[in-house]
Protein backbone atom coordinates (compact mmCIF):
# COMPACT_ATOMS: atom_id res chain seq x y z
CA UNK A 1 -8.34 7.56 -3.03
CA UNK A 2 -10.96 7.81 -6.28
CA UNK A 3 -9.94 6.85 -9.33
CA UNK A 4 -10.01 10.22 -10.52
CA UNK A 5 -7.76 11.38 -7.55
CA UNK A 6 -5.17 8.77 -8.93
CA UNK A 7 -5.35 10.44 -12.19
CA UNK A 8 -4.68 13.92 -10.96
CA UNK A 9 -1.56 12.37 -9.00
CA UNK A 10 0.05 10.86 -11.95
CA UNK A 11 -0.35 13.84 -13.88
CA UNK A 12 1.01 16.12 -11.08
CA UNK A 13 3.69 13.61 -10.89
CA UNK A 14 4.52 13.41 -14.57
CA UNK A 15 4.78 17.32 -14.48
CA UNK A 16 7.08 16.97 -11.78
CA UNK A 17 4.74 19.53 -9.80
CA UNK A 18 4.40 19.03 -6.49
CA UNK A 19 2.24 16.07 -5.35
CA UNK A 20 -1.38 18.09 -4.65
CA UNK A 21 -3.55 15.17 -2.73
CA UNK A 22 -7.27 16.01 -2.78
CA UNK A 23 -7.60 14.06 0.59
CA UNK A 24 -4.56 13.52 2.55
CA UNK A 25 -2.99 10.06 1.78
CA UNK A 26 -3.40 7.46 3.90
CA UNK A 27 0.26 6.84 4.30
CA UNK A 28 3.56 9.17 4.53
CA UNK A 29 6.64 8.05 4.73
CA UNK A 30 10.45 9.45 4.07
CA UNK A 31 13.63 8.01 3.16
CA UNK A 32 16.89 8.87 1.81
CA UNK A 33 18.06 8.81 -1.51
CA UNK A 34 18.85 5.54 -3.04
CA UNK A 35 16.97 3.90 -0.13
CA UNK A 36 14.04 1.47 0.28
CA UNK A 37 11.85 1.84 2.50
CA UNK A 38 8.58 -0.78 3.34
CA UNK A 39 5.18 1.05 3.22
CA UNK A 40 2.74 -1.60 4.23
CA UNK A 41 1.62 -4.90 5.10
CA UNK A 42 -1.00 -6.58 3.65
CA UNK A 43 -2.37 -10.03 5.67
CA UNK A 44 -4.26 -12.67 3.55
CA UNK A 45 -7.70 -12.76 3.63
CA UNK A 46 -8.47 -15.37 6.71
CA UNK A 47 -11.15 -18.57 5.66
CA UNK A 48 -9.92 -21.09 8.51
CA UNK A 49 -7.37 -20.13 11.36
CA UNK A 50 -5.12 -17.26 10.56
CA UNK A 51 -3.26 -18.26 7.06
CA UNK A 52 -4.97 -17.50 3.76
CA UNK A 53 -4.28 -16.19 0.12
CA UNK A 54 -2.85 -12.84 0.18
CA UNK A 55 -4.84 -10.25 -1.62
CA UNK A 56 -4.07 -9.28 -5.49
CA UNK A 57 -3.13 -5.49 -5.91
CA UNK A 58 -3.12 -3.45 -8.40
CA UNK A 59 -1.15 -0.17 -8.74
CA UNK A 60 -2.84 3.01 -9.92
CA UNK A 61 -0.90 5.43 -10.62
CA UNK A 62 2.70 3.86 -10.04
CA UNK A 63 5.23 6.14 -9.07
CA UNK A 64 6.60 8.62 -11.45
CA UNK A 65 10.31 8.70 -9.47
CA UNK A 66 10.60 4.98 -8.31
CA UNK A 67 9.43 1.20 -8.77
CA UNK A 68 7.32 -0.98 -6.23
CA UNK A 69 8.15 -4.40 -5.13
CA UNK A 70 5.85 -6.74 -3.05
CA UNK A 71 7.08 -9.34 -1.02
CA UNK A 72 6.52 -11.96 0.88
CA UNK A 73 6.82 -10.92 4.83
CA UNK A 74 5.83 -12.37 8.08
CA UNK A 75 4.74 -9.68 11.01
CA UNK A 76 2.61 -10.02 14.14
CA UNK A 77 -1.05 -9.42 13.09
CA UNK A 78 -2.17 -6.40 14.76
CA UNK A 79 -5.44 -5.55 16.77
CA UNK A 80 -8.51 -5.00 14.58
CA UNK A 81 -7.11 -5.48 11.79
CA UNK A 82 -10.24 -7.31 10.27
CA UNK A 83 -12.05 -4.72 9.80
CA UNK A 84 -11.62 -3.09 13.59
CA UNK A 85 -12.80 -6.28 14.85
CA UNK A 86 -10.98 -8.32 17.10
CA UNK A 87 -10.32 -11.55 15.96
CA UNK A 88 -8.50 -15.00 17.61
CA UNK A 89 -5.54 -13.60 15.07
CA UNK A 90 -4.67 -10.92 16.99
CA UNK A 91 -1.34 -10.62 18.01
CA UNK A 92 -0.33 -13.81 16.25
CA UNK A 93 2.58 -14.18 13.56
CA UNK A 94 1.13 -13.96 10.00
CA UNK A 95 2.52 -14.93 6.61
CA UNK A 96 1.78 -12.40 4.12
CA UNK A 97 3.24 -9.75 2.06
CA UNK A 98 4.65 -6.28 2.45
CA UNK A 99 4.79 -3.21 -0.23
CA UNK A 100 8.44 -1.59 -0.36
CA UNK A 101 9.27 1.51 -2.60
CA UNK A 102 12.43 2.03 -4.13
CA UNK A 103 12.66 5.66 -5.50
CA UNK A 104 14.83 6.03 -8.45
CA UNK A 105 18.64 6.83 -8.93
CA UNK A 106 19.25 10.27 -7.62
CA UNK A 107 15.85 11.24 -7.22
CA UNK A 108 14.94 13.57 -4.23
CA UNK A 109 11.46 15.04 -3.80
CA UNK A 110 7.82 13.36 -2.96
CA UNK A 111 6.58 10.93 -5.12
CA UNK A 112 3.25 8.71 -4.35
CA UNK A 113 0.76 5.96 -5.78
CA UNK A 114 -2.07 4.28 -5.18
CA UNK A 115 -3.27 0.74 -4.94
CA UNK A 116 -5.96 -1.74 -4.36
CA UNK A 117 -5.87 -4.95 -2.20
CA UNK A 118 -8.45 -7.74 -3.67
CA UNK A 119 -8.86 -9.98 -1.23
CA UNK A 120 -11.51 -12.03 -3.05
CA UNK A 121 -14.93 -13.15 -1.80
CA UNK A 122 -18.40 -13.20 -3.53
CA UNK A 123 -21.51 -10.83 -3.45
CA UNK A 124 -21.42 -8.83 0.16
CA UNK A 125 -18.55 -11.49 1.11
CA UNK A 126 -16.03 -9.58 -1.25
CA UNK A 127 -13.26 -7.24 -0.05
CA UNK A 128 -11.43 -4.65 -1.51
CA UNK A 129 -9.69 -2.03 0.02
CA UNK A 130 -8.15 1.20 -1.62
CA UNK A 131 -4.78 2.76 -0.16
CA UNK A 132 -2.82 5.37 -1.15
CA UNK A 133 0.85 6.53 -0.14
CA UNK A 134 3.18 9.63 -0.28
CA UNK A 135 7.02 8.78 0.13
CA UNK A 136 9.71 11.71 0.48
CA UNK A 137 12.63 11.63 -0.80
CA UNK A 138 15.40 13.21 1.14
């Protein structure tokens, strides 16, 4: 998702229109009212074996109808996730964190946001990834 993509979002959201995504967003997911629900994982960015700094994210937009929380979470790495590589951490348990969305008290109806994973590196060594989700609300 662009920048400017974001940006239409969050004003689409702040209308309370209906969420309009130029590009269909990479994730959808649904829960009930008044009921978390975990969007993604996010492994660290691997320098020796298969444990490393998680990546910093940033949020843009947030949700208009509900909050984010990121914690920590362990989950089996799955294949090609490096980039649709295999790699000797395939299928292996990894520390790292997960993305959960909460919507809001009584709030029913799609909501969405964006984000970026930095997961550091220098020159053509650095990674950053750009994600964006739509969560309904039943």
């Amino acid at each position: 998702m662009t920048r400017a993509m974001g940006v239409a979002l969050a004003m689409a959201l702040l209308a309370g229109s209906a969420v309009a995504w130029a590009d269909a967003p990479e994730i959808v997911k649904a829960t009930k009212a008044g009921q978390e629900v975990k969007v993604r994982n996010h492994a660290p960015s691997f320098s020796a074996g298969c444990s490393g700094a998680p990546p910093t994210l940033t949020f843009d937009p947030k949700p208009a109808h509900g909050t984010i929380d990121v914690r920590p979470d362990r989950f089996i790495m799955g294949k090609g996730y490096n980039s649709g590589n295999a790699s000797s951490c395939d299928g292996q348990p990894i520390d790292g964190i997960a993305i959960w969305y909460i919507p809001a008290a009584g709030f029913h109806g799609v909501d969405g946001f964006a984000w970026t994973a930095d997961f550091g590196g220098k020159g053509k060594h650095r990674r950053v990834d750009t994600h964006s989700a739509q969560i309904t609300v039943q």
